[in-house]
Protein backbone atom coordinates (compact mmCIF):
# COMPACT_ATOMS: atom_id res chain seq x y z
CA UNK A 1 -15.58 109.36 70.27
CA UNK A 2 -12.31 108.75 72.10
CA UNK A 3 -9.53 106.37 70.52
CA UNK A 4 -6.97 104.95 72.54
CA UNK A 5 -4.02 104.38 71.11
CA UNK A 6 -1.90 101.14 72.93
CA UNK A 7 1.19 101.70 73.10
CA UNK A 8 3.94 98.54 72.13
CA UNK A 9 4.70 96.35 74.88
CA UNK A 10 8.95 97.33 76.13
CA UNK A 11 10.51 94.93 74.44
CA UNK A 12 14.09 96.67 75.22
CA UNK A 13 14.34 95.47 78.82
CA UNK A 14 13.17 91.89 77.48
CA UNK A 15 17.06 91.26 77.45
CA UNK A 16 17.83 92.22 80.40
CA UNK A 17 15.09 90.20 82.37
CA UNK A 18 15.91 87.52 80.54
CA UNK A 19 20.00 88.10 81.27
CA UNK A 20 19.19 88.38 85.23
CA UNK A 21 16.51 85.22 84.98
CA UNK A 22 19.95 83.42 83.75
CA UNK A 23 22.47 84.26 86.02
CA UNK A 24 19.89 83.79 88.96
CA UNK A 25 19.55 80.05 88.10
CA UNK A 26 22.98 79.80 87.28
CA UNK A 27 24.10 80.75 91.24
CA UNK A 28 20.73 79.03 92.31
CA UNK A 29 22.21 75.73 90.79
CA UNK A 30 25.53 76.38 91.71
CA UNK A 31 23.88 76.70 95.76
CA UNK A 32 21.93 73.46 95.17
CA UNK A 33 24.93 71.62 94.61
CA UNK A 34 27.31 73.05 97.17
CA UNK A 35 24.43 71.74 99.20
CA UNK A 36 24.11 68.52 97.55
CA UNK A 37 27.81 67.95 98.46
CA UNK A 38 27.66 68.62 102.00
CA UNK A 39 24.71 66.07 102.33
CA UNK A 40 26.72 63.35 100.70
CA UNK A 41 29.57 64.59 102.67
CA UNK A 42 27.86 64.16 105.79
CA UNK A 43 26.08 60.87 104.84
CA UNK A 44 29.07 59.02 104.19
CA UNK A 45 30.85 59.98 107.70
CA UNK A 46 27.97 59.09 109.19
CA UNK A 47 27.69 55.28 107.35
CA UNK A 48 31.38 56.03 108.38
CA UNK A 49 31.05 56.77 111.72
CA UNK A 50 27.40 57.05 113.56
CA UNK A 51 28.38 59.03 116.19
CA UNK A 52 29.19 61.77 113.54
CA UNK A 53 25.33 62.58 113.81
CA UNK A 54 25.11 62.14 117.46
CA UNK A 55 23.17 64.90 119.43
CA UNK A 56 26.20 66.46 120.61
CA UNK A 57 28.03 66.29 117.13
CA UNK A 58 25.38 68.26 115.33
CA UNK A 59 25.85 70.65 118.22
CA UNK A 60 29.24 70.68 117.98
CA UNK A 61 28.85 70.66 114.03
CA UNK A 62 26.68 74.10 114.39
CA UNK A 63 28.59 75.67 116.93
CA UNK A 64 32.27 74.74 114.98
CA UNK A 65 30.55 76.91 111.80
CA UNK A 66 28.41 79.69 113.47
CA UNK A 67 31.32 82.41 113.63
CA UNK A 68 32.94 81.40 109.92
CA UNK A 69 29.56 81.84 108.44
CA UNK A 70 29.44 85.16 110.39
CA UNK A 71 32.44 86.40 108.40
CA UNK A 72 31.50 85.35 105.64
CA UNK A 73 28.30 87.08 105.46
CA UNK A 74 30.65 90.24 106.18
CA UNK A 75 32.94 89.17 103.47
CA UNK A 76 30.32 89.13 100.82
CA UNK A 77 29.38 91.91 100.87
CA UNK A 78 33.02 93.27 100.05
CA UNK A 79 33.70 90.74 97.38
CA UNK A 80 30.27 91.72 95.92
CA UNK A 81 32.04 95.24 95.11
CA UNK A 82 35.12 93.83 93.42
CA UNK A 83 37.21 94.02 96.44
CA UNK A 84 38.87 92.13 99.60
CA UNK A 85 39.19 92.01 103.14
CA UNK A 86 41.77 90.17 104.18
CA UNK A 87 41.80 91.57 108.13
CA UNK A 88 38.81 89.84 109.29
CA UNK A 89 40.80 87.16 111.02
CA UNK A 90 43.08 89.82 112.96
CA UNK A 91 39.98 91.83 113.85
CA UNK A 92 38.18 89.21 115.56
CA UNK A 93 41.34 88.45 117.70
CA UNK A 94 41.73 92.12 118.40
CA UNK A 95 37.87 91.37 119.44
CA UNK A 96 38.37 88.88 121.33
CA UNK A 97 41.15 90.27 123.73
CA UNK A 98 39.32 93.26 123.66
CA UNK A 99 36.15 92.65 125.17
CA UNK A 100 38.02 89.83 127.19
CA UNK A 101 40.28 92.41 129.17
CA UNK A 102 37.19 94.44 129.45
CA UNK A 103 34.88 92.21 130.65
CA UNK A 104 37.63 90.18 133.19
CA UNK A 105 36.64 90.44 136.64
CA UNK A 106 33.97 92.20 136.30
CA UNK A 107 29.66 91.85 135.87
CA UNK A 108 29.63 93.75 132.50
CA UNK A 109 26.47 92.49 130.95
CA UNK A 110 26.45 90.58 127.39
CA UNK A 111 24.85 93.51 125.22
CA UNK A 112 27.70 96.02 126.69
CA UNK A 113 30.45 93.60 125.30
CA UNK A 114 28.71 93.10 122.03
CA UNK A 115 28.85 96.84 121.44
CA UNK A 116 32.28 96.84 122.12
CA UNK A 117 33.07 94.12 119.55
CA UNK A 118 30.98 95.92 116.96
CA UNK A 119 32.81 99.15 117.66
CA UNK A 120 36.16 97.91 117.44
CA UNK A 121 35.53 96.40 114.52
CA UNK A 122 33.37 99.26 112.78
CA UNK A 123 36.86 101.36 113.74
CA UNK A 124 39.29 99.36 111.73
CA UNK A 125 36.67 98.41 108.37
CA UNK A 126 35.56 102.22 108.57
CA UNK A 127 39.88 102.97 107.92
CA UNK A 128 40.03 99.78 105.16
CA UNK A 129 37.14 101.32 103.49
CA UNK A 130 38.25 104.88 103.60
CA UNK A 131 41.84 104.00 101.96
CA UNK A 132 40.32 101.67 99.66
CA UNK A 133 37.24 104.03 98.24
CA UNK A 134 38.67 107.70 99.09
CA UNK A 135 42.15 107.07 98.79
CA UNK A 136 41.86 104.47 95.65
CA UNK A 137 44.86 102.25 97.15
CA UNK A 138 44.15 98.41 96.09
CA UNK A 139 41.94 96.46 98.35
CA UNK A 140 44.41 94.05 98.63
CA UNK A 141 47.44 95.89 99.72
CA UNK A 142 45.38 97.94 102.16
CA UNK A 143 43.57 94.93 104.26
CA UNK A 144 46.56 93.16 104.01
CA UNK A 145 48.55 96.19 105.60
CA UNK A 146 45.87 96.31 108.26
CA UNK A 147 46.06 92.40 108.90
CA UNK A 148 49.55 93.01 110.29
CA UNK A 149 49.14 96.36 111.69
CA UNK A 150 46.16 94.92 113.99
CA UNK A 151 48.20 91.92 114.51
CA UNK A 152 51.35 94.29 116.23
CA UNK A 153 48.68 96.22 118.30
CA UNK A 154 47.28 93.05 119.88
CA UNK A 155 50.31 91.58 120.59
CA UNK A 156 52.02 94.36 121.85
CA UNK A 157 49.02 95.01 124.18
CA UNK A 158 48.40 91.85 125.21
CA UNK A 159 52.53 91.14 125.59
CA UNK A 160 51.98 87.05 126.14
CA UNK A 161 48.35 87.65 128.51
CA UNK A 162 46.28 84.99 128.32
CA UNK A 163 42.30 85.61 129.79
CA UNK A 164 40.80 82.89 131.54
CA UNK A 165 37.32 81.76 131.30
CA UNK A 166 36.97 81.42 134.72
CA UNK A 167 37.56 85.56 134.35
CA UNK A 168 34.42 85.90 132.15
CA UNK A 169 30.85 86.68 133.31
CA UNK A 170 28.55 83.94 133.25
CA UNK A 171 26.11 85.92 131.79
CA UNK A 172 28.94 86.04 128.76
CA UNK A 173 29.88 82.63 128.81
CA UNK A 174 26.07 81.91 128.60
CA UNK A 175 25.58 83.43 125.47
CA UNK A 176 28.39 80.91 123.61
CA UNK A 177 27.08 77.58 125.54
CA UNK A 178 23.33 77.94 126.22
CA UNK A 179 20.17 77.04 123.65
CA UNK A 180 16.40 77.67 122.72
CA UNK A 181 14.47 74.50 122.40
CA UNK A 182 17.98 72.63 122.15
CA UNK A 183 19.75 74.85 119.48
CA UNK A 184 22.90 77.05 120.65
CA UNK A 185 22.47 80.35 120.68
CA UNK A 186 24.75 81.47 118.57
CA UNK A 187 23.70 79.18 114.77
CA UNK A 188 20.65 81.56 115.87
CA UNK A 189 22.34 84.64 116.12
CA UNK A 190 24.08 83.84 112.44
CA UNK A 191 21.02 82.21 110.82
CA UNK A 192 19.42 85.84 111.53
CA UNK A 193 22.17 87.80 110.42
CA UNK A 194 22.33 85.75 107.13
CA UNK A 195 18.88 86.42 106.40
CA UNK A 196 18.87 90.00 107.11
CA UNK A 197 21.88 90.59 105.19
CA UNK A 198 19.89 88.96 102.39
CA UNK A 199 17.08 90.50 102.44
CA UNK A 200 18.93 93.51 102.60
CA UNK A 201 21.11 92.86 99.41
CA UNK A 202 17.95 91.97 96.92
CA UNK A 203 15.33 93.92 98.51
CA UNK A 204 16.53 97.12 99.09
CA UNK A 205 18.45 99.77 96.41
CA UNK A 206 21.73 100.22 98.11
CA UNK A 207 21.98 97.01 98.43
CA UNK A 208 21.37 95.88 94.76
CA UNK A 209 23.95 98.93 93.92
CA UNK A 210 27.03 96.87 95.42
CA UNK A 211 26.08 94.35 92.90
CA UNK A 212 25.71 96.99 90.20
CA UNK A 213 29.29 98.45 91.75
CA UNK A 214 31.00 94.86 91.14
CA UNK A 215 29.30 94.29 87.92
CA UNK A 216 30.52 97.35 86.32
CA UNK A 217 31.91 99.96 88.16
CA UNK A 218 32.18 102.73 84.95
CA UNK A 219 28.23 101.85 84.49
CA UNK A 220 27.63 102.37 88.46
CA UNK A 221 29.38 105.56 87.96
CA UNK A 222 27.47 106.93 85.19
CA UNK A 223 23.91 105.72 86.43
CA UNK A 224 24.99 107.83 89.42
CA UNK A 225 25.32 105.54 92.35
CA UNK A 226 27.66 106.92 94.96
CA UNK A 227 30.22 104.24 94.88
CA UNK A 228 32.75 105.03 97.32
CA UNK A 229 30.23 105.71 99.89
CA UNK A 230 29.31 101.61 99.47
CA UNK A 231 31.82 100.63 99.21
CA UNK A 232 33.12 102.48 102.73
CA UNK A 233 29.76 101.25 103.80
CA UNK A 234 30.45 97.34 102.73
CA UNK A 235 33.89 97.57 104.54
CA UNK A 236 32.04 99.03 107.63
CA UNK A 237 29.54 95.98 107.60
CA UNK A 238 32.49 93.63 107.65
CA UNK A 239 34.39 95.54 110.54
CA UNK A 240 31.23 95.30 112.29
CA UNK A 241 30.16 91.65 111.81
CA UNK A 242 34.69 90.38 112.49
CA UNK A 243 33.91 92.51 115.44
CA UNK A 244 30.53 90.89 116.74
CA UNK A 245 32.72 87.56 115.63
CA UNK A 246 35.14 87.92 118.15
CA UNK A 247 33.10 89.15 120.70
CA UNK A 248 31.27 86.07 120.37
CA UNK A 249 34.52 84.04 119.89
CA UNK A 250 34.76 85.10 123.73
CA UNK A 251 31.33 84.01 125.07
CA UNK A 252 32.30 80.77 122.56
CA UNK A 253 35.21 79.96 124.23
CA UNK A 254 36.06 81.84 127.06
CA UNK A 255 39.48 81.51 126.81
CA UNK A 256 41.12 84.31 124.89
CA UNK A 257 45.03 85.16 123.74
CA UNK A 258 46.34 87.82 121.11
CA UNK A 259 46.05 85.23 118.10
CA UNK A 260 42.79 84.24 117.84
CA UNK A 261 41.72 83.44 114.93
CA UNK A 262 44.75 84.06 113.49
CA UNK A 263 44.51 83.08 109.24
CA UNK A 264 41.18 83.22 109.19
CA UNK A 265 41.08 85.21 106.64
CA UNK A 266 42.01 83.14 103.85
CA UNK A 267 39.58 80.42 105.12
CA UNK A 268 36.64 83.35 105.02
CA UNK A 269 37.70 84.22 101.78
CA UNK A 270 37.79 80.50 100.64
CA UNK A 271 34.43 79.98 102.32
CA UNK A 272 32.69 83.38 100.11
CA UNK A 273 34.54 81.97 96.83
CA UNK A 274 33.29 78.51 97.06
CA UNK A 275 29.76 79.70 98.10
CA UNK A 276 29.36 81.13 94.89
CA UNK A 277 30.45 84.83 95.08
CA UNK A 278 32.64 85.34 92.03
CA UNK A 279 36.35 87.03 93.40
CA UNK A 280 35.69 89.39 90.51
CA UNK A 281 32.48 90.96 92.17
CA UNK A 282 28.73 91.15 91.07
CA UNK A 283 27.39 87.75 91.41
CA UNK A 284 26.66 85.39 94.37
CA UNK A 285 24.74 85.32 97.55
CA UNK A 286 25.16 84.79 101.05
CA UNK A 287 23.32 82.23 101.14
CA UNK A 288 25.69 80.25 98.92
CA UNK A 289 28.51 81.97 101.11
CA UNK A 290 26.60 80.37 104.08
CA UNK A 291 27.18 76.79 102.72
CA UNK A 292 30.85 77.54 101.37
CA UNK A 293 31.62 78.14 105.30
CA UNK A 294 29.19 75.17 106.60
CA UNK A 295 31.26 73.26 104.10
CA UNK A 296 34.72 74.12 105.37
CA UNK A 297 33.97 73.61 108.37
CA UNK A 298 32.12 70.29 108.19
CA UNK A 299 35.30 68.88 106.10
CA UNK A 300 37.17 69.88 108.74
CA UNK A 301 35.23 67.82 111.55
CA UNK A 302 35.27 64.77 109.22
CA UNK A 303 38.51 64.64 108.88
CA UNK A 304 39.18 64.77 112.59
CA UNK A 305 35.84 62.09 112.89
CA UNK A 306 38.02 59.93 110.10
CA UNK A 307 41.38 60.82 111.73
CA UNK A 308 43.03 61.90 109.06
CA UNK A 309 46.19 64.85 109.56
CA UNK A 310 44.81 68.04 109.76
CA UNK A 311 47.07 69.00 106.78
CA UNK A 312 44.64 67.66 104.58
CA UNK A 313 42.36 70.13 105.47
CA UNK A 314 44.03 73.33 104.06
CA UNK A 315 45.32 71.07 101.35
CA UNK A 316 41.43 70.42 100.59
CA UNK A 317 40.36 73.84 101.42
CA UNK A 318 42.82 75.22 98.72
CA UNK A 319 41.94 72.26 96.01
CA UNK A 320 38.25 73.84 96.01
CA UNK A 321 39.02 77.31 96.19
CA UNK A 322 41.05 76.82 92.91
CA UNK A 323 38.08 74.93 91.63
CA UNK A 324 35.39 77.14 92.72
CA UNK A 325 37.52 80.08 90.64
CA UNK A 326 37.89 77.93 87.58
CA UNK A 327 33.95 76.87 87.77
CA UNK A 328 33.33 80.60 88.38
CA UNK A 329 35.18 81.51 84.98
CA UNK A 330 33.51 78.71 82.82
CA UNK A 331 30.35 79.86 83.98
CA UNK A 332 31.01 83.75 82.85
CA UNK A 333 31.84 82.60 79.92
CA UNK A 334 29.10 79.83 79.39
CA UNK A 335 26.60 82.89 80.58
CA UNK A 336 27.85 85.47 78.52
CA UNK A 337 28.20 83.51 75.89
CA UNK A 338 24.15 82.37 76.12
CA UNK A 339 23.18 86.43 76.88
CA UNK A 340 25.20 87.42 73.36
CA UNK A 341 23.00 84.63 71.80
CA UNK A 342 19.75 85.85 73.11
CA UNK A 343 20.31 88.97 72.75
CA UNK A 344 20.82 88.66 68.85
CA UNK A 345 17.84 86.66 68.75
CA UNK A 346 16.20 89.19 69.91
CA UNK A 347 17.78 91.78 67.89
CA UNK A 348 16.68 90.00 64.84
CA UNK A 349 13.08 89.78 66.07
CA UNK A 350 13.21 93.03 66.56
């Protein structure tokens, strides 16, 4: 006669399931109601103002937000790790003149100037990321040194140029005005990205380590994960999407000079902190860093809809990235506070 012998059900990761359940609807409620907000947001400019919600508004609308929520995807996935990229603006106008001078007067085909953008900007986030994870200088310092350094290099090689669209391919300026089924091509082209991206983050291991990495990065250490080699790697994906962004800020708007985009980069950063993605790494989505941008950018249009001075809008933009960092630090606290509870409940179970 055989006896089995059950063993007890693993209560010890009961905490932990529980802790991640938490946060989860924490940022999932957070999402809901950046989304709530834009609705009402664009409801009332539309009692407002009808046209707001024309055909060619919500085209406009789309197209206005397609490259910020590009950047922000990119951005995430730095801030995820507990660290900044403030060069993303400068790449994308390095991008831009870039793949303008390269494409001007000739038949280059779109895919050819893509990979140009992409390079260029895998080239400067592979040198953030390098000096950041190998050489341990602060994120901050080291994208801010590169905002400026990229900055001198395009202006010094463009020296005043200014590139026509009339220059451009067609075949380039297609790719920023045409549409499937009446939706621009390029809401597409960041609607996929932003998926990918987050599929990528939850569903695969090195992508749930630059969570792990923000988190904690003494407990990424010791469970082994190679954190400078994600870190270089999360800098690289945001070098590679400012890139594509600029070379689609070309087929955008065909017109290209050496600032494009020029301070960008706070309104990427203020897009990823609204969104959800705590400035102190580990939590968020970019999903929520999605609607932080479509927010921006939709305040933005309202305010030109309403006609009210554009100085509002960086006056706004700032109001609710100091509010989105206060929110972000009651609800640590809130959740860590509820995790200590639970977790002595469970203790005493025990």
């Amino acid at each position: 006669m055989t006896t089995t012998i059950e063993s007890p059900p693993d209560t010890a990761k009961a905490p932990e399931r529980s802790a991640s359940s938490l946060v989860d609807a924490v940022f999932r409620a957070r999402e809901i109601s950046i989304a709530g907000a834009l609705a009402l947001l664009v409801l009332g400019t539309y009692l407002a103002n009808p046209l707001f919600l024309s055909d060619q508004g919500i085209r406009d609308l789309l197209l206005n937000a397609s490259i910020l929520v590009l950047l922000a995807v990119g951005q995430s996935a730095v801030v995820i790790t507990r660290n900044i990229d403030l060069s993303v603006g400068s790449v994308v106008g390095l991008s831009a003149f870039a793949c303008g001078k390269f494409v001007a007067g000739t038949d280059h085909g779109v895919l050819t100037v893509m990979l140009l953008g992409i390079a260029i900007g895998v080239v400067c986030g592979l040198v953030s990321g390098a000096l950041v994870s190998f050489g341990r200088v602060p994120a901050l310092v080291v994208t801010l040194g590169m905002l400026y350094i990229i900055q001198g290099v395009d202006y010094w090689w463009a020296q005043g140029e200014q590139i026509s669209a009339s220059d451009v391919p067609e075949a380039v300026l297609g790719l920023g005005s045409g549409s499937v089924l009446g939706v621009p091509y390029l809401p597409l082209i960041a609607l996929v990205l932003l998926a990918a991206t987050a599929y990528f983050l939850r569903g695969y291991r090195s992508g749930r380590e630059l969570y792990a990495i923000g988190s904690s990065p003494e407990a990424a250490r010791l469970a082994g994960i190679p954190i400078r080699r994600r870190v270089l790697a999360a800098y690289a994906f945001s070098g590679a999407v400012a890139g594509f962004a600029g070379a689609l800020w070309l087929a955008r708007f065909g017109t290209v000079v050496a600032d494009n985009a020029h301070g960008w980069e706070l309104t990427v950063v203020s897009a990823v902190v609204v969104g959800g993605v705590a400035i102190t790494g580990g939590t968020g989505t970019v999903w929520g860093a999605a609607l932080g941008a479509l927010l921006l950018t939709t305040i933005g249009s309202v305010l030109v809809v309403l006609k009210v001075d554009s100085f509002w809008q960086g006056a706004i933009t700032g109001a609710l990235l100091l509010l989105a960092i206060s929110v972000d630090r009651i609800v640590n606290l809130r959740v860590t506070a509820a995790l200590r509870k639970r977790n002595a409940r469970h203790d005493h179970g025990a």
